[in-house]
Protein backbone atom coordinates (compact mmCIF):
# COMPACT_ATOMS: atom_id res chain seq x y z
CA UNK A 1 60.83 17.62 97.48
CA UNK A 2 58.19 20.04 96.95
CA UNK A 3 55.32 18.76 94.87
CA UNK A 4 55.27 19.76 91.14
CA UNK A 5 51.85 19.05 89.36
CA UNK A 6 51.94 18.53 85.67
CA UNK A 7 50.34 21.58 83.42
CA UNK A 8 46.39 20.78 83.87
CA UNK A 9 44.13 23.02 81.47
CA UNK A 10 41.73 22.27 83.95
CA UNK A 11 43.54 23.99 86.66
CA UNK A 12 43.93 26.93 84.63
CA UNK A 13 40.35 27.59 84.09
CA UNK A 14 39.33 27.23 87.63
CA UNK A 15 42.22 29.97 88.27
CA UNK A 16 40.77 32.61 85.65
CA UNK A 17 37.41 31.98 86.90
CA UNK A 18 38.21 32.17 90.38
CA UNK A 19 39.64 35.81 88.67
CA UNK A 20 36.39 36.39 86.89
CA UNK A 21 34.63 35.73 89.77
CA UNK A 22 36.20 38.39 92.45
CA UNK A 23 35.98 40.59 89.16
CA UNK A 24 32.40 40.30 89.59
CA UNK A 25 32.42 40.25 93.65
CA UNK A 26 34.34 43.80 93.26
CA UNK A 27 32.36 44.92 90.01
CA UNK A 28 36.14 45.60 88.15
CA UNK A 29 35.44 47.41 85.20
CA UNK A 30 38.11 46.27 82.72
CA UNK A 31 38.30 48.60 79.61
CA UNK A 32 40.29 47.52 76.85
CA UNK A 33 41.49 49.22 73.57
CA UNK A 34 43.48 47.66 70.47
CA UNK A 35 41.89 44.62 70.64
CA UNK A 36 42.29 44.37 67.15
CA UNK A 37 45.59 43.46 67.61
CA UNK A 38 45.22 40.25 69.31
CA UNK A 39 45.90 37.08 67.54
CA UNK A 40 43.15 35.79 66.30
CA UNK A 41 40.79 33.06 67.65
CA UNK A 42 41.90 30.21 66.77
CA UNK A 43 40.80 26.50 67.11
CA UNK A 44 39.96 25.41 70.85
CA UNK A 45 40.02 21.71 72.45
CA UNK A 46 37.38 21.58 74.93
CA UNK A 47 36.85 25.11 76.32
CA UNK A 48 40.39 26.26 75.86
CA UNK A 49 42.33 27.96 72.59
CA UNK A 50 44.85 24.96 70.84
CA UNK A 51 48.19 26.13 70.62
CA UNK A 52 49.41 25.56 67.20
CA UNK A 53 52.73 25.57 65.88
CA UNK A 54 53.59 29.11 64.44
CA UNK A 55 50.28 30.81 66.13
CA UNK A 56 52.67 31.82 69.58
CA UNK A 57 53.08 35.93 70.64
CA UNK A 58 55.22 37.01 73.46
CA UNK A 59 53.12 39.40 74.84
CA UNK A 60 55.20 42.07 76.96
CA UNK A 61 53.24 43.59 79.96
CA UNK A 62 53.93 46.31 81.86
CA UNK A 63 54.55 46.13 86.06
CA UNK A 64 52.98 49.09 88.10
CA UNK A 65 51.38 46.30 90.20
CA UNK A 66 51.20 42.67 91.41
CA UNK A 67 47.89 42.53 89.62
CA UNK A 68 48.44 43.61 86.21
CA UNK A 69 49.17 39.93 84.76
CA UNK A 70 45.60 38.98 86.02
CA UNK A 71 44.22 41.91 83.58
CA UNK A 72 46.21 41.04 80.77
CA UNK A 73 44.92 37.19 81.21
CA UNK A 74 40.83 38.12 81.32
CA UNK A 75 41.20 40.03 78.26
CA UNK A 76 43.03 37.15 76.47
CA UNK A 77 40.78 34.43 78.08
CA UNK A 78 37.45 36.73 77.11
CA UNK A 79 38.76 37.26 73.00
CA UNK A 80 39.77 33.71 72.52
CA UNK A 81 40.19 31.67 75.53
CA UNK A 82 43.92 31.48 75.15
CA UNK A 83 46.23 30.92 77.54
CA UNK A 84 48.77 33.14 79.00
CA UNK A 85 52.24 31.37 80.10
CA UNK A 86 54.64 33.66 82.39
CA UNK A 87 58.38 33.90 83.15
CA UNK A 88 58.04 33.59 86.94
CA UNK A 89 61.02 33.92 89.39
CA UNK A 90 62.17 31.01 91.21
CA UNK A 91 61.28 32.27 94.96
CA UNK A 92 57.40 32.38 93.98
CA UNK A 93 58.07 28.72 92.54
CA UNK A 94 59.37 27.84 95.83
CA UNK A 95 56.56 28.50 97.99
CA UNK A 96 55.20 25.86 99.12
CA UNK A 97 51.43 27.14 98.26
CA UNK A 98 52.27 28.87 95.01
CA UNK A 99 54.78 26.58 93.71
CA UNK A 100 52.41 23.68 92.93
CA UNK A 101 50.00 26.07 91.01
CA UNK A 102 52.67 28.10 88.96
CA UNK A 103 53.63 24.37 88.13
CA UNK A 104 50.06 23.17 87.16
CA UNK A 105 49.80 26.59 85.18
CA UNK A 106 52.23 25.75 82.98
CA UNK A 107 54.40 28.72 83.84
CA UNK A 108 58.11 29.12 82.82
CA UNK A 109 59.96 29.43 86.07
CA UNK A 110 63.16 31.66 86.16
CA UNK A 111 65.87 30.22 88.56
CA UNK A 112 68.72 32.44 90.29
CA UNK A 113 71.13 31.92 88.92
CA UNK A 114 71.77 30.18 85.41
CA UNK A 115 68.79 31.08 83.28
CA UNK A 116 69.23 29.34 79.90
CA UNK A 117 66.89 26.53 80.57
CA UNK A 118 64.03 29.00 81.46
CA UNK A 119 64.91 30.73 77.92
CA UNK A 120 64.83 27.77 76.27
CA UNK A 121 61.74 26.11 77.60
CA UNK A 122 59.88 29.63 76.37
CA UNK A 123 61.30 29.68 73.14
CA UNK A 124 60.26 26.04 72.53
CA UNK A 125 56.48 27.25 74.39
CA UNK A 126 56.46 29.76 71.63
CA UNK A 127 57.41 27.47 68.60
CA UNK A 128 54.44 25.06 69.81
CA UNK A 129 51.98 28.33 69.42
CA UNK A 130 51.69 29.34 73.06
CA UNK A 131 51.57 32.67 74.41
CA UNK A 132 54.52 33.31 76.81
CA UNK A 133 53.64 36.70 79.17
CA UNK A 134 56.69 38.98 79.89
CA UNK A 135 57.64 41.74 82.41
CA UNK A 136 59.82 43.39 80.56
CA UNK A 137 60.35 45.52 83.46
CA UNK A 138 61.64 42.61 85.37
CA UNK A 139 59.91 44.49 88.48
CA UNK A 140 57.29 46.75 89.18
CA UNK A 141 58.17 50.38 88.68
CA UNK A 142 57.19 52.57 91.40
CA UNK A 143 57.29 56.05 88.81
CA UNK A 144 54.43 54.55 87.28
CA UNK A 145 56.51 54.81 83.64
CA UNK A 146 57.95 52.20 81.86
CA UNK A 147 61.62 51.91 83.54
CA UNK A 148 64.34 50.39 81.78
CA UNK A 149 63.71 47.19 79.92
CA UNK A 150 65.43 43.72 79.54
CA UNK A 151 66.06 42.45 75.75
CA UNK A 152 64.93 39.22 76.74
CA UNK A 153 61.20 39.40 74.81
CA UNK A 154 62.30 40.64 72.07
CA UNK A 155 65.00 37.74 71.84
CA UNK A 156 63.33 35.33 72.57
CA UNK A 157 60.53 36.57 69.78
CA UNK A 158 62.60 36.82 67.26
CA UNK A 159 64.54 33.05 67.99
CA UNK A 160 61.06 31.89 67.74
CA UNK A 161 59.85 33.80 64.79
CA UNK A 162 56.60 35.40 66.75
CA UNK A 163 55.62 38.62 66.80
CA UNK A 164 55.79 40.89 70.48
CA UNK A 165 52.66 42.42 71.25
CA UNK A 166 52.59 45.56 73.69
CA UNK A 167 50.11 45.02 76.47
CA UNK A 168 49.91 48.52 78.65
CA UNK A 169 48.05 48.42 81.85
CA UNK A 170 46.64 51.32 83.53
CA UNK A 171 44.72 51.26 87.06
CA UNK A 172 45.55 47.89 88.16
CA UNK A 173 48.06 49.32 90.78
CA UNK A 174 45.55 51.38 92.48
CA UNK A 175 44.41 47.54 93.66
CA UNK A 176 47.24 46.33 95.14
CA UNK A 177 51.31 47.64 94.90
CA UNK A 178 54.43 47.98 96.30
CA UNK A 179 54.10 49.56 99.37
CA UNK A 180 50.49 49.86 99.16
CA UNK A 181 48.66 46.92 100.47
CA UNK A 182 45.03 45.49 99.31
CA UNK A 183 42.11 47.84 99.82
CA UNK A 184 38.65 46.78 99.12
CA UNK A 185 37.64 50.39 99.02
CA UNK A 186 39.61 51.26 96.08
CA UNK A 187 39.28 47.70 94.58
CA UNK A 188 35.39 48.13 94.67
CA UNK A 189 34.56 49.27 90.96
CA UNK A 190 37.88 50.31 90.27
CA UNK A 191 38.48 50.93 86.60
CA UNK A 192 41.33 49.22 85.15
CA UNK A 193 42.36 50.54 81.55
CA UNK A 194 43.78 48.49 78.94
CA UNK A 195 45.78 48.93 75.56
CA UNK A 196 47.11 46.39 73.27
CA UNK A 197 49.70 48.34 71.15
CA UNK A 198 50.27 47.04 67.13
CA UNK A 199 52.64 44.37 67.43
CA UNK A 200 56.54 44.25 66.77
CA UNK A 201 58.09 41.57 64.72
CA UNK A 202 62.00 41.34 65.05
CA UNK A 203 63.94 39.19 62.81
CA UNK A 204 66.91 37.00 64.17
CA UNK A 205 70.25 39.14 64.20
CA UNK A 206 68.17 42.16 64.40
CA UNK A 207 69.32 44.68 67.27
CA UNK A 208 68.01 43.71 70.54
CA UNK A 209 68.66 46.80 72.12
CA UNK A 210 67.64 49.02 69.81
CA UNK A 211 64.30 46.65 69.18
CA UNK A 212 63.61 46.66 73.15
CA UNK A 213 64.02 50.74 73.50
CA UNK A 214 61.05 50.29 70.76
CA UNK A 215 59.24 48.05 72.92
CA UNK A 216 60.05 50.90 75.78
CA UNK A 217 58.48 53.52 73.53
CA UNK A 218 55.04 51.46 72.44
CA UNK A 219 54.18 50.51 76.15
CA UNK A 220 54.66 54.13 77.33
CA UNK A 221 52.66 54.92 74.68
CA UNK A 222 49.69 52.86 75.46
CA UNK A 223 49.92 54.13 79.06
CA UNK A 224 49.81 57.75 77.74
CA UNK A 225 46.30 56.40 75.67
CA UNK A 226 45.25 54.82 78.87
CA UNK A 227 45.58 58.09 81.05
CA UNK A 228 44.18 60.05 78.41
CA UNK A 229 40.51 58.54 78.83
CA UNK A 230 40.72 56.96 82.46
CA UNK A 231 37.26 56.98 83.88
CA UNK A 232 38.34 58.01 87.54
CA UNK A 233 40.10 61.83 88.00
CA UNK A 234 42.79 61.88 90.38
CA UNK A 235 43.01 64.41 93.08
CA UNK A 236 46.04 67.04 93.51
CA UNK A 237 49.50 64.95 94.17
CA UNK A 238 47.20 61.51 93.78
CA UNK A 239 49.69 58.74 95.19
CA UNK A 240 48.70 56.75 91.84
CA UNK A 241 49.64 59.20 89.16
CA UNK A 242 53.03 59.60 88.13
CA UNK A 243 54.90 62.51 89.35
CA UNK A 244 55.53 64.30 85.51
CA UNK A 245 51.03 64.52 85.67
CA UNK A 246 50.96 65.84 89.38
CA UNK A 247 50.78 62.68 91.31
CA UNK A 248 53.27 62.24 94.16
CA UNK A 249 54.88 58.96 92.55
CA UNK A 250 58.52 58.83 92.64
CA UNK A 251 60.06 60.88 90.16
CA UNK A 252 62.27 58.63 87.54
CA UNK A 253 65.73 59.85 89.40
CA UNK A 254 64.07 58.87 92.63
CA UNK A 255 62.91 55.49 91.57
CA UNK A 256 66.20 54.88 90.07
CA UNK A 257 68.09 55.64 93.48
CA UNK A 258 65.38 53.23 95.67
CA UNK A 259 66.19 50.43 93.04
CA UNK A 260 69.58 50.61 93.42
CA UNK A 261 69.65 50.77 97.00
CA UNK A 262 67.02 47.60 96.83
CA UNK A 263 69.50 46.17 94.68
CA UNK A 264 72.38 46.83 97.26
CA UNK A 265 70.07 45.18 99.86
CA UNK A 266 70.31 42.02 97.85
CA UNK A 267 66.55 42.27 96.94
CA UNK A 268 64.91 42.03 93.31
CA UNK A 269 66.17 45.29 91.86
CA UNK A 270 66.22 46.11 88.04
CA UNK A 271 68.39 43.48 86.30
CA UNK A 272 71.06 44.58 84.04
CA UNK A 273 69.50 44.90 80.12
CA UNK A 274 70.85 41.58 78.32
């Protein structure tokens, strides 16, 4: 049996500053709007926020890259040293290198096929005042808009009576993406452009659907107010801009049709909205 480390807190700071430190090493420049709607700072214990009962947020991300959960963690860590739990699929908890550290992380691992325990274990993270980090998405888009989203945050906010806070990232998939491997060329200064959207409290019995199309909404929102100020212009049919701004992404009707043939492939297509 694979080994499974206890959550360390330890563990988890060496991670985000091994992060801050090839931040520095590639001179990142992480810009970040709508701060003001982080939690606030709460108490810490040692270097690290305390998770207290009724502080927890689900904070829903959005997937253009594999990167975009390290963003999303700096700027937490850097406001108030909290600690960002994911939903992470069970083949990344399998590997036999990643597996030990998504278990010392504290992450909430998703298996294939029954996934109430996973649900459960995050609602019960959120009661205890942790932050629980979502793809929404439940994979990376390669349109570079928000695809289709699963109800899952916004159920398992509203079971836990914490509010879902809309975390757009912009820039992050110029690093590293699907079909576009690492590049220390582009990663060298790149900009990466954050915004954290006002956040959405759902009550329970409230319509998940209709809650997670809002969701939908706010995050392409905040990638419209990333755009809008990036630092770095893109050049004519720019692989990185979506196709509905001139880039030469996939078109949404395009990246529908490559997920569903993923899908038929047996890979990790889009999930069906539950």
């Amino acid at each position: 049996m694979a080994w499974r480390p206890a959550p360390n807190d330890l563990f988890y700071r060496v991670i985000v500053r091994s992060g801050l430190l090839l931040r520095w090493a590639f001179r990142i420049r992480i810009i970040s709007s709508g701060t003001e709607h982080l939690p606030p700072a709460g108490p810490r214990t040692g270097k690290s926020r305390t998770a207290v009962p009724g502080s927890g947020a689900v904070f829903a991300v959005t997937h253009f890259g594999y990167v975009d959960f390290a963003a999303a963690e700096l700027l937490l860590w850097k406001h108030s040293r909290g600690k960002l739990r994911f939903l992470v699929h069970q083949g990344a908890a399998d590997h036999w290198l990643a597996g030990p550290a998504i278990s010392a992380a504290g992450h909430v691992v998703v298996g294939y096929t029954g996934r109430a325990d996973a649900y459960e274990a995050a609602v019960a993270k959120l009661r205890a005042g942790e932050y629980l980090g979502v793809f929404p998405e439940a994979g990376v888009s390669r349109s570079f808009t928000v695809r289709e989203c699963r109800t899952g945050a916004v159920r398992m906010a509203a079971e836990a009576g914490v509010p879902v806070i809309p975390v757009a990232v912009w820039g992050a998939h110029r690093i590293l993406t699907r079909g576009r491997g690492f590049s220390a060329g582009r990663t060298w200064r790149a900009p990466v452009r954050i915004h954290v959207g006002e956040p959405l409290v759902f009550a329970p019995g409230d319509d998940a659907g209709a809650g997670t199309a809002e969701l939908r909404a706010r995050l392409q929102d905040g990638i419209g107010t990333c755009i809008a100020d990036f630092p770095l212009l893109p050049e004519p049919g720019a692989w990185w801009m979506p196709a509905h701004l001139g880039g030469s992404a996939p078109t949404e009707p395009e990246r529908q049709l490559l997920d569903a043939q993923d899908a038929a492939k047996g890979r990790r297509g889009p999930r069906p909205a539950r």
